[in-house]
Protein backbone atom coordinates (compact mmCIF):
# COMPACT_ATOMS: atom_id res chain seq x y z
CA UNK A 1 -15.67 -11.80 -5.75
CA UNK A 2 -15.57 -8.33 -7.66
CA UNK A 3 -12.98 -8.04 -10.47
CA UNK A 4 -10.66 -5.53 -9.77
CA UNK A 5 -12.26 -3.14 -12.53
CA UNK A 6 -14.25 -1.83 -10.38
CA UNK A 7 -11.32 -0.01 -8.21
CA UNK A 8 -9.93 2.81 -9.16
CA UNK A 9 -6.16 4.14 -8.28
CA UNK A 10 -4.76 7.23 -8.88
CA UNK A 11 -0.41 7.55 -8.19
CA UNK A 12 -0.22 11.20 -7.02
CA UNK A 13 2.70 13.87 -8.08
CA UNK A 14 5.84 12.91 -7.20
CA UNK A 15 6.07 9.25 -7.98
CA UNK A 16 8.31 6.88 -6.37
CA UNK A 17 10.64 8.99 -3.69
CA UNK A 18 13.72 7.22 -1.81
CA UNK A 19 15.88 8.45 0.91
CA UNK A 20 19.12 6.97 3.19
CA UNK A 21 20.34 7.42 6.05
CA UNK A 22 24.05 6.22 7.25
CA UNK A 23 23.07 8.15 10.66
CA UNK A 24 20.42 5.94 12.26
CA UNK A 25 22.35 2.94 12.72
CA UNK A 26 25.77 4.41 12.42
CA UNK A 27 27.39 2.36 15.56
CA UNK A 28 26.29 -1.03 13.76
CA UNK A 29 27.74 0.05 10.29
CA UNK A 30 24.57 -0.17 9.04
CA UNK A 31 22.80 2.45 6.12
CA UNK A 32 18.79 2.55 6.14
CA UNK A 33 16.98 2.54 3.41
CA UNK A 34 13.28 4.60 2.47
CA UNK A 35 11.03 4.28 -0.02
CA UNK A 36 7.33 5.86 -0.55
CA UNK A 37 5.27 6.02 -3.18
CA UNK A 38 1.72 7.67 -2.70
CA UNK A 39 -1.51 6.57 -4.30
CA UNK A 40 -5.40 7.22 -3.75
CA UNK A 41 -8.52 5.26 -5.08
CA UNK A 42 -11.83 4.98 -4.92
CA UNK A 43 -14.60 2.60 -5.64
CA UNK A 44 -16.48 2.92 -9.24
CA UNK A 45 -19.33 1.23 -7.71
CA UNK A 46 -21.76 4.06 -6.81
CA UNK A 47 -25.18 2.04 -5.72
CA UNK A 48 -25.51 -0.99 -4.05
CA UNK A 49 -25.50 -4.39 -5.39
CA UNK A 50 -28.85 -6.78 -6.01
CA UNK A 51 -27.92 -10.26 -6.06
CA UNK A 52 -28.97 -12.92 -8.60
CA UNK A 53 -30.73 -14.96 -5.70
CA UNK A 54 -32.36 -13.07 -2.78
CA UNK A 55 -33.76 -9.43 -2.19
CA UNK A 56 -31.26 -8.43 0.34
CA UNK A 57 -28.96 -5.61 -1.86
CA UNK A 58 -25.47 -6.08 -1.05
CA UNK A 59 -22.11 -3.72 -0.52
CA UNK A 60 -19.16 -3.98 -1.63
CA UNK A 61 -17.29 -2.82 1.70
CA UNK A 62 -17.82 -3.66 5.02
CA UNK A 63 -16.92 -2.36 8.06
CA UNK A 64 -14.94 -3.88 11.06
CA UNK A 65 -15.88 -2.68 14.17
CA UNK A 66 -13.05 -2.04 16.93
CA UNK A 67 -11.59 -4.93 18.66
């Protein structure tokens, strides 16, 4: 397993942003409740990886194929 030093995050402008609403479930007397908070990343792994044992190089993503 990777450590997680080798992500890297980024919080975009804004920060944390939170928002009610007493109108969306105002016949149950009921108030919702919002919260976002926006981040990007990226991986700071830029070639693939060679293993201690084998010659196959390896990534450190995959990807799923649709189901």
């Amino acid at each position: 397993m990777l450590p997680i030093s080798v992500y890297q995050t980024i919080t975009k402008a804004g920060g944390m942003q939170t928002a009610t609403s007493m109108h969306l479930y105002f016949d149950a007397d009921l108030t919702a409740f919002r919260t976002t908070f926006r981040m990007d990343g990226q991986s700071k792994i830029l070639n693939p990886i060679a293993p201690a044992k084998g010659s196959n190089t390896l990534s450190p993503y995959i990807q799923l194929g649709a189901r």
